[in-house]
PDB file of N, CA and C in Angstrom:
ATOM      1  N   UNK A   1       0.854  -1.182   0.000  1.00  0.00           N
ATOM      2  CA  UNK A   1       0.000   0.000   0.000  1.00  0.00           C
ATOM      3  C   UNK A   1       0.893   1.236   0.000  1.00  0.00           C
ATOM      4  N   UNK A   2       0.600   2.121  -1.424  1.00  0.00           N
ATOM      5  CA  UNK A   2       1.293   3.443  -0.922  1.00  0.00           C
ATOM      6  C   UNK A   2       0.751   4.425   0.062  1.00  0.00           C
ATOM      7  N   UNK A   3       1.553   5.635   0.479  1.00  0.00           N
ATOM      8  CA  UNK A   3       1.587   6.436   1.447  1.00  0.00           C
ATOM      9  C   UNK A   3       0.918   7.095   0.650  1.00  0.00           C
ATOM     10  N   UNK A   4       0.052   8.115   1.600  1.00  0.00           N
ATOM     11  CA  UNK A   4      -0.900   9.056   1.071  1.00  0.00           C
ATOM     12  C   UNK A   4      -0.719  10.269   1.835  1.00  0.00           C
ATOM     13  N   UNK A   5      -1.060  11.370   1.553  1.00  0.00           N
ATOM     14  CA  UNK A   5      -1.055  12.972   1.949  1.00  0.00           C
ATOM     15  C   UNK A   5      -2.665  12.920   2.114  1.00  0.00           C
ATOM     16  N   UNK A   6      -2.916  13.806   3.273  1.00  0.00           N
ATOM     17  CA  UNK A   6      -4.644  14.089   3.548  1.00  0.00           C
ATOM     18  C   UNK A   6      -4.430  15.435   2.727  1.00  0.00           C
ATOM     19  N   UNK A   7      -5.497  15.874   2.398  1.00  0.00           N
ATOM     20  CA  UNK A   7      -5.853  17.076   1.680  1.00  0.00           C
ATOM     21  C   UNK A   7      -7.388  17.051   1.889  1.00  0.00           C
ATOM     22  N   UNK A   8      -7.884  18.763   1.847  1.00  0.00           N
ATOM     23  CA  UNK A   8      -8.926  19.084   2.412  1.00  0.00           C
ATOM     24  C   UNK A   8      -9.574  20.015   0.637  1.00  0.00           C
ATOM     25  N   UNK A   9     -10.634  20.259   1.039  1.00  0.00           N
ATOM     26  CA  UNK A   9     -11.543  21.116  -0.315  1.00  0.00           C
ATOM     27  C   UNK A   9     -12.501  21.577   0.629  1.00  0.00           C
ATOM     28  N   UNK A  10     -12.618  22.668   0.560  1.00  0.00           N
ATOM     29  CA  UNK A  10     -13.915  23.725   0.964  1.00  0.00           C
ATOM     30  C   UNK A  10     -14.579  23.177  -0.180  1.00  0.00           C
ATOM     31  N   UNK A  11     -16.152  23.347   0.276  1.00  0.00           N
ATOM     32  CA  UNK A  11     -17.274  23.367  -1.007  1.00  0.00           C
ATOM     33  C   UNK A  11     -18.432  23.985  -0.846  1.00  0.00           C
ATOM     34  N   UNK A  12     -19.413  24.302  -1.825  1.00  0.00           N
ATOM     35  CA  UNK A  12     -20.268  24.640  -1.324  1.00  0.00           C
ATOM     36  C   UNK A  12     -21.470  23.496  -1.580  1.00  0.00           C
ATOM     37  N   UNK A  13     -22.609  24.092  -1.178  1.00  0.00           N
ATOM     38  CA  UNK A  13     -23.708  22.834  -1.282  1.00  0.00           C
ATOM     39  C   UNK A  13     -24.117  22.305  -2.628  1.00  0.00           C
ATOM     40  N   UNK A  14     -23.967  22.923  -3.986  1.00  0.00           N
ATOM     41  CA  UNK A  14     -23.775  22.705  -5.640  1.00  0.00           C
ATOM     42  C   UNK A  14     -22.691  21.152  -5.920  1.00  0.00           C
ATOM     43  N   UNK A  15     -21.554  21.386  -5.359  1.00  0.00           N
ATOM     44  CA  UNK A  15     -20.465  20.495  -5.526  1.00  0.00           C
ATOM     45  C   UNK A  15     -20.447  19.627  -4.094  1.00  0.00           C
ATOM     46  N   UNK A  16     -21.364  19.616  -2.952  1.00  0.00           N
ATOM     47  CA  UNK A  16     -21.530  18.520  -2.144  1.00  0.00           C
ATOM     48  C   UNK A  16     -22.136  17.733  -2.880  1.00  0.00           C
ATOM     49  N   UNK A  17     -22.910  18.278  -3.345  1.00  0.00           N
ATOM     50  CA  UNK A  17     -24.355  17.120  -4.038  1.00  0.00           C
ATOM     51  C   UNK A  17     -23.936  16.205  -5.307  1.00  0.00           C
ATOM     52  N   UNK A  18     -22.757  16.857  -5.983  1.00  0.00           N
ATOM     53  CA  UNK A  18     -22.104  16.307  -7.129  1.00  0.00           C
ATOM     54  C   UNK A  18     -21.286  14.808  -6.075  1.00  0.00           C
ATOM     55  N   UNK A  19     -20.554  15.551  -5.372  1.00  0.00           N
ATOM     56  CA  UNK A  19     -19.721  14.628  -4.430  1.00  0.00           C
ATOM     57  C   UNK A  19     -20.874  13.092  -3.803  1.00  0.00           C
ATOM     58  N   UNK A  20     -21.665  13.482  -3.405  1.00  0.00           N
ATOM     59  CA  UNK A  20     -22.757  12.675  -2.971  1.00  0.00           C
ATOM     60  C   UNK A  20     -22.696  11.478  -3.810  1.00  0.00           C
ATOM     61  N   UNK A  21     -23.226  12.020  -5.225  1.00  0.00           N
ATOM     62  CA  UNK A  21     -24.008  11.367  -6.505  1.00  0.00           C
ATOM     63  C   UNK A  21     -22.726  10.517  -6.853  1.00  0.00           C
ATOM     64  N   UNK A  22     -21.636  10.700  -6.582  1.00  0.00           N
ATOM     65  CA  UNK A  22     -20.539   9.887  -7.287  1.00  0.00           C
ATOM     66  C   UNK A  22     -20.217   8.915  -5.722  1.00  0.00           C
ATOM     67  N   UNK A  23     -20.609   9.088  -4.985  1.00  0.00           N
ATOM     68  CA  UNK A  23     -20.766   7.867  -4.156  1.00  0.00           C
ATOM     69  C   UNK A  23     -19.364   8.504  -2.855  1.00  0.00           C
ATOM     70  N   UNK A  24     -19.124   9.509  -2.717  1.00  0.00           N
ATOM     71  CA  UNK A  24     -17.898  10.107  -2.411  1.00  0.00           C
ATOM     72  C   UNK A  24     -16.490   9.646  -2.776  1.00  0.00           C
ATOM     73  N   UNK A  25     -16.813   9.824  -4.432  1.00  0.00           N
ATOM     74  CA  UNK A  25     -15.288   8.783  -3.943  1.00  0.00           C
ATOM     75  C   UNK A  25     -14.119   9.982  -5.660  1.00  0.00           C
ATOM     76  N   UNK A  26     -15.201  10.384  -6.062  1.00  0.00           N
ATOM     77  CA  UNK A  26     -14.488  11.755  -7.417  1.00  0.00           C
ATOM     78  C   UNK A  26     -14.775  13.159  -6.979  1.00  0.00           C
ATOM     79  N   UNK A  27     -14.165  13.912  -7.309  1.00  0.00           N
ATOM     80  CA  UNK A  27     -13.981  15.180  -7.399  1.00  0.00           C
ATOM     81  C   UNK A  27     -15.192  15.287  -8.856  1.00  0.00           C
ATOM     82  N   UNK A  28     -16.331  16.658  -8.872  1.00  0.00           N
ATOM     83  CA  UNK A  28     -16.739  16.202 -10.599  1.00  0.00           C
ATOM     84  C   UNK A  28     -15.808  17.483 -11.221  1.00  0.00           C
ATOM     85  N   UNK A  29     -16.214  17.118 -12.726  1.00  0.00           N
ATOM     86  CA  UNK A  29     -15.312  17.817 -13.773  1.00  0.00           C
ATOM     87  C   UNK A  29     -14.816  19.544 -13.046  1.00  0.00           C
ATOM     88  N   UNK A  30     -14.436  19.986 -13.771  1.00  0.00           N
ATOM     89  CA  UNK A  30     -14.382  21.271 -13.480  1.00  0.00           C
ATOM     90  C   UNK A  30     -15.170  22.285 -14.781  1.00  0.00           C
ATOM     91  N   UNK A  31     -15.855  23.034 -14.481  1.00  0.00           N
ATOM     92  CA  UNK A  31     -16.637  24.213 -15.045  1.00  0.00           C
ATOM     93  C   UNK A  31     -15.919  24.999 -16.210  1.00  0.00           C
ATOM     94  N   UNK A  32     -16.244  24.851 -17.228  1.00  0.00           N
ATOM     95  CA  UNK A  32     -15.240  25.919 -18.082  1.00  0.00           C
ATOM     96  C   UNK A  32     -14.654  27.135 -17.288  1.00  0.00           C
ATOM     97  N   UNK A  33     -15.220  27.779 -16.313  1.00  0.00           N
ATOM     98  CA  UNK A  33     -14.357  29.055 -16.388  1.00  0.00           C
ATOM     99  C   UNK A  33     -13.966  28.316 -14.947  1.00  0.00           C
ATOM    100  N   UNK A  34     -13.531  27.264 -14.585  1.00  0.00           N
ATOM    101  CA  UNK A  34     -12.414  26.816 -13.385  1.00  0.00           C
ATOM    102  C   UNK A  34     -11.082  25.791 -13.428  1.00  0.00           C
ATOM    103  N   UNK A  35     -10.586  26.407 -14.381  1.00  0.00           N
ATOM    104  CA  UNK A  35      -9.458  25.674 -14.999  1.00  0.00           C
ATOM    105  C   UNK A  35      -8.583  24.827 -13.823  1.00  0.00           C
ATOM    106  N   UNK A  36      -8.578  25.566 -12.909  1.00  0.00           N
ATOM    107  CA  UNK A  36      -7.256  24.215 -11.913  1.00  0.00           C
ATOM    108  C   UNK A  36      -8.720  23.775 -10.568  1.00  0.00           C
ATOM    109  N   UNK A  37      -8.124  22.144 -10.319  1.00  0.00           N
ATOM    110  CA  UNK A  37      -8.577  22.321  -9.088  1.00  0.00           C
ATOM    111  C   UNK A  37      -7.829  22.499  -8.055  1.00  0.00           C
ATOM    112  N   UNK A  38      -8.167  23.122  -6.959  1.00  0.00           N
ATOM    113  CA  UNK A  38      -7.076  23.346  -5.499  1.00  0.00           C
ATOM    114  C   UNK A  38      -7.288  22.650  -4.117  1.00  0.00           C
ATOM    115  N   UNK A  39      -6.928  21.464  -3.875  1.00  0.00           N
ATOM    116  CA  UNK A  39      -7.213  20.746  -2.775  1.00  0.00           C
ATOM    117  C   UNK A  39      -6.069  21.935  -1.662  1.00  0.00           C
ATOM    118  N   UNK A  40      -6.195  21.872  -0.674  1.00  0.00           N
ATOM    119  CA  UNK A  40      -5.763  23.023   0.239  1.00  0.00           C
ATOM    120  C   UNK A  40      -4.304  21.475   1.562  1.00  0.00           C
ATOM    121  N   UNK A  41      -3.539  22.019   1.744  1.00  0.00           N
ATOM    122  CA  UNK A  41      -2.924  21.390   2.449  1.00  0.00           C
ATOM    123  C   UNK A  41      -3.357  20.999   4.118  1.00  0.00           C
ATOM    124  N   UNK A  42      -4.068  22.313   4.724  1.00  0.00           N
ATOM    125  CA  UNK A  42      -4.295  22.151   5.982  1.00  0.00           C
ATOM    126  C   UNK A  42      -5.562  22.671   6.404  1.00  0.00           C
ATOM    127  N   UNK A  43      -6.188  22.045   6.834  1.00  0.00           N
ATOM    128  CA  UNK A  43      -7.671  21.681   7.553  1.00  0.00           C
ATOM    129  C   UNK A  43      -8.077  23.279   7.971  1.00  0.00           C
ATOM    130  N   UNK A  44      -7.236  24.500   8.310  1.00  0.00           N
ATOM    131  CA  UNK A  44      -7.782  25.752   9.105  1.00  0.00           C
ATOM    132  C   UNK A  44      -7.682  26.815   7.802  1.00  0.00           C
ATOM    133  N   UNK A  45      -7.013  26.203   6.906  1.00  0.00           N
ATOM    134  CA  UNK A  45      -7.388  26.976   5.930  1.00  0.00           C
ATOM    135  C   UNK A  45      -8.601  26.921   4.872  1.00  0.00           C
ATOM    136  N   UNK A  46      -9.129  25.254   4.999  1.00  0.00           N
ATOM    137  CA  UNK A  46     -10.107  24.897   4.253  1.00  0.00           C
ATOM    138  C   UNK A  46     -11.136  25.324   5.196  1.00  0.00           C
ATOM    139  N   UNK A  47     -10.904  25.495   6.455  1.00  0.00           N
ATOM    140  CA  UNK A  47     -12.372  26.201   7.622  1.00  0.00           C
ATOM    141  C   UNK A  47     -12.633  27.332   7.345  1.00  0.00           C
ATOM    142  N   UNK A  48     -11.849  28.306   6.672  1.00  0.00           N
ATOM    143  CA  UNK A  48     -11.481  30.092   6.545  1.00  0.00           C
ATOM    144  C   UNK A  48     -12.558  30.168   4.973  1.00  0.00           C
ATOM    145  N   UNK A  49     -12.432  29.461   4.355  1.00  0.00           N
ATOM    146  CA  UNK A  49     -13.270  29.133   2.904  1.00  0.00           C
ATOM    147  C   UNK A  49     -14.507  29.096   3.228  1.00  0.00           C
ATOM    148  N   UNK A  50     -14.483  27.448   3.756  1.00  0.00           N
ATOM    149  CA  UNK A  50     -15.605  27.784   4.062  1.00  0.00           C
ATOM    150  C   UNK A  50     -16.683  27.955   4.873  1.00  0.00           C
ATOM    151  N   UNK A  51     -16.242  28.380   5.919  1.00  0.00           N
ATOM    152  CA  UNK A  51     -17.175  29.597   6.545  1.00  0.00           C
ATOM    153  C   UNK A  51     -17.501  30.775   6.234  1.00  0.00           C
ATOM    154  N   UNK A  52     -16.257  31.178   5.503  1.00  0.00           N
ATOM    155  CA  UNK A  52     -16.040  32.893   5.526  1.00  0.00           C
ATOM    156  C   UNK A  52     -17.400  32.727   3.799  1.00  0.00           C
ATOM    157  N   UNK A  53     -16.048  32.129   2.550  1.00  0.00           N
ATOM    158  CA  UNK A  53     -16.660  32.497   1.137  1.00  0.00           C
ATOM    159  C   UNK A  53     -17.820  32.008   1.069  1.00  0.00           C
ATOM    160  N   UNK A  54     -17.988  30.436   1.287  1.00  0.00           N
ATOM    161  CA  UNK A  54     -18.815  29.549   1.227  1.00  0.00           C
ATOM    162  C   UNK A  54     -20.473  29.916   1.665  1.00  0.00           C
ATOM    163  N   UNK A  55     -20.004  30.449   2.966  1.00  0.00           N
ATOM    164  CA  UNK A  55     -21.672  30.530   3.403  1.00  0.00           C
ATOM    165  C   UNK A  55     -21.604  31.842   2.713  1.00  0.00           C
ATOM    166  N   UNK A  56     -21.080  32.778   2.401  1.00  0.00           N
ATOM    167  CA  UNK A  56     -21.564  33.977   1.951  1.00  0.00           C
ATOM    168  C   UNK A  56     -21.886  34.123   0.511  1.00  0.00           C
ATOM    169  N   UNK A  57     -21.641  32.975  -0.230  1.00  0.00           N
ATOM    170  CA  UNK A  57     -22.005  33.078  -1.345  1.00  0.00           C
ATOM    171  C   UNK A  57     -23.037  32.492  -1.546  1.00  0.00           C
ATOM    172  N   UNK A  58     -23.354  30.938  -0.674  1.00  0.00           N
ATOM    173  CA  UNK A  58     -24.228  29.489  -0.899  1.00  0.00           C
ATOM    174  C   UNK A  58     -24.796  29.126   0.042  1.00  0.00           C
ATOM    175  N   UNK A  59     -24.637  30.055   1.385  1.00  0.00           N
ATOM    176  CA  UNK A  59     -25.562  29.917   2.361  1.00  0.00           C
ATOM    177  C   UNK A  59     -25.239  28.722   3.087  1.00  0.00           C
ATOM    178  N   UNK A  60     -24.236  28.055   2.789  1.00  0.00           N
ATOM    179  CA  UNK A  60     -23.678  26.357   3.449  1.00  0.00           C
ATOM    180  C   UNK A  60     -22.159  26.161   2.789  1.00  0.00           C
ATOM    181  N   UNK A  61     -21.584  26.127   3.707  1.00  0.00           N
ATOM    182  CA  UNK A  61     -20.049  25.708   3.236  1.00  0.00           C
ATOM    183  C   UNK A  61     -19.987  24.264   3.936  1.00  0.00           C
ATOM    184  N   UNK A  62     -18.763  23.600   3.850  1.00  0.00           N
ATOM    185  CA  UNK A  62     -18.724  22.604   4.200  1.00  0.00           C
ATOM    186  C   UNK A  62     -16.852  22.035   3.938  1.00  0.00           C
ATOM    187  N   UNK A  63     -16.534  21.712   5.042  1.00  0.00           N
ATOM    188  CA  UNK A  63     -14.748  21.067   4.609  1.00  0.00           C
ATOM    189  C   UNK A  63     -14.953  19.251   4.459  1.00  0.00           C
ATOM    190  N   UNK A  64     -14.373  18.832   3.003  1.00  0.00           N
ATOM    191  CA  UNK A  64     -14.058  17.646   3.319  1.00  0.00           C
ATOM    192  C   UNK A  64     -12.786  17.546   3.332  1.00  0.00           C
ATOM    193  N   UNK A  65     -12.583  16.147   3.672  1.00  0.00           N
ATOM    194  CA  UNK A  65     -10.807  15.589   3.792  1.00  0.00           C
ATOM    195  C   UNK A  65     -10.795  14.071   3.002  1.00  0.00           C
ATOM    196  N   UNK A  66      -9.874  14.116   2.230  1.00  0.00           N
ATOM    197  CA  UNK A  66      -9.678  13.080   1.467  1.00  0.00           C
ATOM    198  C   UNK A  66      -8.453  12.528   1.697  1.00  0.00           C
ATOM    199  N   UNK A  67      -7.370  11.387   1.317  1.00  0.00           N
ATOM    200  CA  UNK A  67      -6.393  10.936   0.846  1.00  0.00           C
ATOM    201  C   UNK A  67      -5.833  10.775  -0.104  1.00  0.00           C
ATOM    202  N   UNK A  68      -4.709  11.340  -0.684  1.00  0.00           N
ATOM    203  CA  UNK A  68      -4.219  10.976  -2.108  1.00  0.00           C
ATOM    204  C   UNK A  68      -2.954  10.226  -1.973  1.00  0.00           C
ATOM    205  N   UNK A  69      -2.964   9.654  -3.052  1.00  0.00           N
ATOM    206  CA  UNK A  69      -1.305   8.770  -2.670  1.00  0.00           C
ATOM    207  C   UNK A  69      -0.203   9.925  -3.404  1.00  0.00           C
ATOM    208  N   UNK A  70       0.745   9.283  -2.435  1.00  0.00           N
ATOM    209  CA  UNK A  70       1.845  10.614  -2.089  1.00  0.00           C
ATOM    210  C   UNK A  70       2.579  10.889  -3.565  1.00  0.00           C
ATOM    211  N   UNK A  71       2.854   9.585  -4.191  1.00  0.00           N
ATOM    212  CA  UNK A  71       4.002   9.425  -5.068  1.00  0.00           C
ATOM    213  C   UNK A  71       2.941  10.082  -5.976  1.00  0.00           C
ATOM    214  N   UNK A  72       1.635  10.342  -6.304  1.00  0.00           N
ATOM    215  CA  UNK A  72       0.967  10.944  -7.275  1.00  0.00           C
ATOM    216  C   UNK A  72       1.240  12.223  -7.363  1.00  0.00           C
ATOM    217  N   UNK A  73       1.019  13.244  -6.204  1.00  0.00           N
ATOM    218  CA  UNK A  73       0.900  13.913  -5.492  1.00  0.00           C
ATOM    219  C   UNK A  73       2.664  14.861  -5.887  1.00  0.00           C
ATOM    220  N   UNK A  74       3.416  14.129  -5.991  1.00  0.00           N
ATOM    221  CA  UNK A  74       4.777  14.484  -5.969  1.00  0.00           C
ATOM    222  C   UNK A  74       4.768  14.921  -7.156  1.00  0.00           C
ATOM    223  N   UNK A  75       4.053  15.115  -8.323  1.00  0.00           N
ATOM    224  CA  UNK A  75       4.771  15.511  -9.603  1.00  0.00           C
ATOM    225  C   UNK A  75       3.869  17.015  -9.543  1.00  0.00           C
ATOM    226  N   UNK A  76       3.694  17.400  -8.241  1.00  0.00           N
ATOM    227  CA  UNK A  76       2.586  19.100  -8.574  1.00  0.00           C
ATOM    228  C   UNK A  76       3.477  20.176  -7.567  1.00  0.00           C
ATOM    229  N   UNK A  77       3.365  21.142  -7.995  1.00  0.00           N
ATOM    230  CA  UNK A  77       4.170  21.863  -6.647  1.00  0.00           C
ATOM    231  C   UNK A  77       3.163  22.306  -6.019  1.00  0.00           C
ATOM    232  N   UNK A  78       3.542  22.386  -4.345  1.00  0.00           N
ATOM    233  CA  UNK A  78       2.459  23.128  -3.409  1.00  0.00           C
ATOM    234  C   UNK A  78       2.831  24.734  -3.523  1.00  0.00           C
ATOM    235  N   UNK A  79       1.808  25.210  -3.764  1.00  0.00           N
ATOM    236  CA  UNK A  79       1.409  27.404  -4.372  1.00  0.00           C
ATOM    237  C   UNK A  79       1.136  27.692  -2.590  1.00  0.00           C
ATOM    238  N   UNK A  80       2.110  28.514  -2.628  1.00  0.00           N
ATOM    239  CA  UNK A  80       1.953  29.358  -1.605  1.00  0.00           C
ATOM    240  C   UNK A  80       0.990  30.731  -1.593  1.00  0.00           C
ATOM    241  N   UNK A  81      -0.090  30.688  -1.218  1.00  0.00           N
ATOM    242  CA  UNK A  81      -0.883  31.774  -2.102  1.00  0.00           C
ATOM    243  C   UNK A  81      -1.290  32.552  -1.168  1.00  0.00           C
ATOM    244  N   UNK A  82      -0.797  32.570   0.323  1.00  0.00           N
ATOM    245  CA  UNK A  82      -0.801  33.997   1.578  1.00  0.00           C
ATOM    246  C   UNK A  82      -0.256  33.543   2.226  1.00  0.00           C
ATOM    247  N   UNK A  83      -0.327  33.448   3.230  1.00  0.00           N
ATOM    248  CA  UNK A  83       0.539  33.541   4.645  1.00  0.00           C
ATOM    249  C   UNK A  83       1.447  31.910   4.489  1.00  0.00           C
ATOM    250  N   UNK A  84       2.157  31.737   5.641  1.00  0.00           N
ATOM    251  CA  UNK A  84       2.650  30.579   5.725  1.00  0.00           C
ATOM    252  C   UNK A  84       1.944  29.196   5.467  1.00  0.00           C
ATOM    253  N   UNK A  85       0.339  29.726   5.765  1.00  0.00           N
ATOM    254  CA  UNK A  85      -0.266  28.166   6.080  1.00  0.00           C
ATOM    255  C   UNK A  85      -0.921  28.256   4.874  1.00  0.00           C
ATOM    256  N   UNK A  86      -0.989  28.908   4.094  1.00  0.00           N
ATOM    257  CA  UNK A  86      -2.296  29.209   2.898  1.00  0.00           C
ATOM    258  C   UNK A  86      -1.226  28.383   1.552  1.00  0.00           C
ATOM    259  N   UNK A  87      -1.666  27.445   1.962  1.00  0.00           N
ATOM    260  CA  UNK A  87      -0.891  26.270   0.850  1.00  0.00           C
ATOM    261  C   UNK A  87      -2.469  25.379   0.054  1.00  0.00           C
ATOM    262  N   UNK A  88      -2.087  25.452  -1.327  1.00  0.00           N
ATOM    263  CA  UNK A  88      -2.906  24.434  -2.029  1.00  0.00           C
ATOM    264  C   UNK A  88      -1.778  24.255  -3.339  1.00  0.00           C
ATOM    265  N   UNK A  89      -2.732  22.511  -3.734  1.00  0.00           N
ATOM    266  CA  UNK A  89      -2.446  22.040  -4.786  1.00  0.00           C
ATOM    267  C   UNK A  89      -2.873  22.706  -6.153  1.00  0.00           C
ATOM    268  N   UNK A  90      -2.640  22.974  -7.420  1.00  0.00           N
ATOM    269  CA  UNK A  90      -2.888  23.329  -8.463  1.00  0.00           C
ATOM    270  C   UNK A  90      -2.990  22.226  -9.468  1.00  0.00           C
ATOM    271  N   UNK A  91      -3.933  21.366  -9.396  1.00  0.00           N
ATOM    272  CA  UNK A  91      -3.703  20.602 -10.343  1.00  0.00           C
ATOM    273  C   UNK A  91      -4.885  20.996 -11.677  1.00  0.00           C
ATOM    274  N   UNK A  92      -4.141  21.030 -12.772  1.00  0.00           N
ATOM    275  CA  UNK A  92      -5.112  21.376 -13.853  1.00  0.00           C
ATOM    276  C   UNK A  92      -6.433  20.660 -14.209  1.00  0.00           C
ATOM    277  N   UNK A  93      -7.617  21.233 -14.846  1.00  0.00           N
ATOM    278  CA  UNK A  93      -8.565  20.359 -14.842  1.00  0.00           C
ATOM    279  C   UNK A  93      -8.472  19.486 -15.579  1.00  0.00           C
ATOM    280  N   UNK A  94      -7.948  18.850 -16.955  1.00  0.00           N
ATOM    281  CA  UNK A  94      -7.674  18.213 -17.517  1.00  0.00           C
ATOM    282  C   UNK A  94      -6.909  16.691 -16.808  1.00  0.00           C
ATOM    283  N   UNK A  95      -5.963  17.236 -15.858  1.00  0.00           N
ATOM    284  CA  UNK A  95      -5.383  16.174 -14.732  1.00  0.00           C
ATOM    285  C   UNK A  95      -6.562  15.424 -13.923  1.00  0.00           C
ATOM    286  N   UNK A  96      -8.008  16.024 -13.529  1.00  0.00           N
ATOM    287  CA  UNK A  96      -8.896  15.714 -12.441  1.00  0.00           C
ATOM    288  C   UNK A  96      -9.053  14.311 -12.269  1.00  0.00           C
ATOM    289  N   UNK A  97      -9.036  13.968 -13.562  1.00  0.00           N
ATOM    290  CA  UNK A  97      -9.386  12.110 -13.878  1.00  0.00           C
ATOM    291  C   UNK A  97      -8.305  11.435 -12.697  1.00  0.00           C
ATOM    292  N   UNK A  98      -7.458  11.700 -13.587  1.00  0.00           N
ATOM    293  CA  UNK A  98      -6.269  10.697 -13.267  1.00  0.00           C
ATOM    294  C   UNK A  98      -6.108  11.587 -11.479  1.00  0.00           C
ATOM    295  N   UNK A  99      -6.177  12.556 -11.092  1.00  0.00           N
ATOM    296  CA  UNK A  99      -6.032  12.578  -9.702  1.00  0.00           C
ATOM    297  C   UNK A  99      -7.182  12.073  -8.990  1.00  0.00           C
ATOM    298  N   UNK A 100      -8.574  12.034  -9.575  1.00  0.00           N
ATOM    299  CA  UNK A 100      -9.368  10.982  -8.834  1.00  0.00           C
ATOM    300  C   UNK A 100      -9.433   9.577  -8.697  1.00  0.00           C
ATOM    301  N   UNK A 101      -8.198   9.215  -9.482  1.00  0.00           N
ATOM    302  CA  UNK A 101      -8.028   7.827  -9.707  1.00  0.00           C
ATOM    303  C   UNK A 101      -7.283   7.500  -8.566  1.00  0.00           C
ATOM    304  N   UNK A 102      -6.550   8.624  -8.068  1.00  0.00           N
ATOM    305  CA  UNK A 102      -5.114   8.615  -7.316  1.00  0.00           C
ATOM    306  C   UNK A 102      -5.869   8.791  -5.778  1.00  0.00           C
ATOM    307  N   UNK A 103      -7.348   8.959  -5.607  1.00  0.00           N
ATOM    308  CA  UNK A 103      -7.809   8.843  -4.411  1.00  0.00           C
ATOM    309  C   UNK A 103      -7.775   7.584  -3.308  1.00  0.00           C
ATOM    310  N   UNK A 104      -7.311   7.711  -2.500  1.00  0.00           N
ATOM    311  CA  UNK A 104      -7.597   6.416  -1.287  1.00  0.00           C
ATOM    312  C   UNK A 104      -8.500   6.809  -0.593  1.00  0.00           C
ATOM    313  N   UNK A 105      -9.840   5.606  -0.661  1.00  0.00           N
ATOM    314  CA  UNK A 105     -10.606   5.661   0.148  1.00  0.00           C
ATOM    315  C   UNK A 105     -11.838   6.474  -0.409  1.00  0.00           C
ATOM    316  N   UNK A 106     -12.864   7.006   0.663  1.00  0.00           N
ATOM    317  CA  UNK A 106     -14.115   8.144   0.570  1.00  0.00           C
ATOM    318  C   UNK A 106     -13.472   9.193   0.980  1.00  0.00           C
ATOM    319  N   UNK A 107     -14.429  10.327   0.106  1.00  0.00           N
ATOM    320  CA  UNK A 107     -13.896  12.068   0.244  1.00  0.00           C
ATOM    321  C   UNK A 107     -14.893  12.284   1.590  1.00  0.00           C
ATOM    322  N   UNK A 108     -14.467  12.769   2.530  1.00  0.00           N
ATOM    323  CA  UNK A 108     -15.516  12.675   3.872  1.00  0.00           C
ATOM    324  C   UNK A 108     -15.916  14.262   4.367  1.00  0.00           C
ATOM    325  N   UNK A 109     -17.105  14.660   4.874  1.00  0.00           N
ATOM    326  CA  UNK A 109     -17.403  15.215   5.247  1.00  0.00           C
ATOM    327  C   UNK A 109     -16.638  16.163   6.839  1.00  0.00           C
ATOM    328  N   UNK A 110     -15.867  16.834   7.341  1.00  0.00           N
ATOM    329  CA  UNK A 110     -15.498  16.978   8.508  1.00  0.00           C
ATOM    330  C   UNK A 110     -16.225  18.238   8.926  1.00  0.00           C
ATOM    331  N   UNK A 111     -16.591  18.920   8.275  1.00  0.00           N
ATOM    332  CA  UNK A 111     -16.951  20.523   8.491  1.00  0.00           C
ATOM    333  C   UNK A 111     -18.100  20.955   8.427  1.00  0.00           C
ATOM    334  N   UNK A 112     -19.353  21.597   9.132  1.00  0.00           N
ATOM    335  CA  UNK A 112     -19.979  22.195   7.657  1.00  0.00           C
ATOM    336  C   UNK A 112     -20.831  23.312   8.629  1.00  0.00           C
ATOM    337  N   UNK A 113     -20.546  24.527   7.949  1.00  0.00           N
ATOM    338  CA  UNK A 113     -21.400  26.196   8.306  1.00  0.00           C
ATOM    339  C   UNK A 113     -22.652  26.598   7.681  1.00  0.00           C
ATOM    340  N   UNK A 114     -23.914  26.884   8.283  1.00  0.00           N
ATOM    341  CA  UNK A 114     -24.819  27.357   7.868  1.00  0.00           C
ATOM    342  C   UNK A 114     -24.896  28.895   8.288  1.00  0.00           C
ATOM    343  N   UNK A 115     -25.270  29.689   6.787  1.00  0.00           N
ATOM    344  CA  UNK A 115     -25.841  30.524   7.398  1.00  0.00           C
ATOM    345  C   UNK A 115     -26.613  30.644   8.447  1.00  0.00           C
ATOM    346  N   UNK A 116     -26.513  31.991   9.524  1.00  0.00           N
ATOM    347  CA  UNK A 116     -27.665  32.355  10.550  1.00  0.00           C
ATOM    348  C   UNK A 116     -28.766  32.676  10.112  1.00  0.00           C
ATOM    349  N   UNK A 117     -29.694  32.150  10.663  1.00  0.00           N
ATOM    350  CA  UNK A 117     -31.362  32.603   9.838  1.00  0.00           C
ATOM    351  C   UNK A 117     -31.730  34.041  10.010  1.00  0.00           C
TER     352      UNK A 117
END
């Protein structure tokens, strides 16, 4: 069995329901105008998404956490994109296949913010 890296995805409730329908186990395509996807390295940055963007755009955010195997994982660089902890993956959408192939296990639910009524 290879070694795997956890990685997290903010979502909103549009792309839970996609996640659902595929049994949790794919990422779905990506949207013409969302060329990379960005799995996030650490769990408090995928909470900052989505609480903060998530519910303010979709009224429900939500963090999952997945596994990818490592040696897959090794051919992408991690984007430093703010502070020290604000790390994600860039993998292009065209790649999505073959990195959902590279999943171990179910994409799981850990998080999830509702708007206040």
């Amino acid at each position: 069995m290879s070694a795997t890296t956890t990685l997290w995805r903010p979502v909103g409730p549009a792309e839970l329901a996609l996640l659902r329908a595929a049994y949790w186990t794919r990422w779905p395509p990506r949207l013409p105008e969302q060329p990379i996807f960005y799995p996030v390295l650490n769990r408090d940055y995928a909470v900052r998404i989505a609480s903060d963007w998530n519910v303010k755009a979709d009224g429900a955010g939500y963090v999952t956490e997945f596994e990818v195997r490592r040696d897959y994982l090794d051919g992408f660089d991690v984007h430093q994109v703010g502070g020290a902890t604000i790390l994600e993956y860039w993998i292009p959408a065209e790649e999505l296949e073959t990195f959902n192939d590279n999943i171990v296990g179910l994409i799981r639910v850990v998080d999830e913010y509702v708007a206040a009524p």
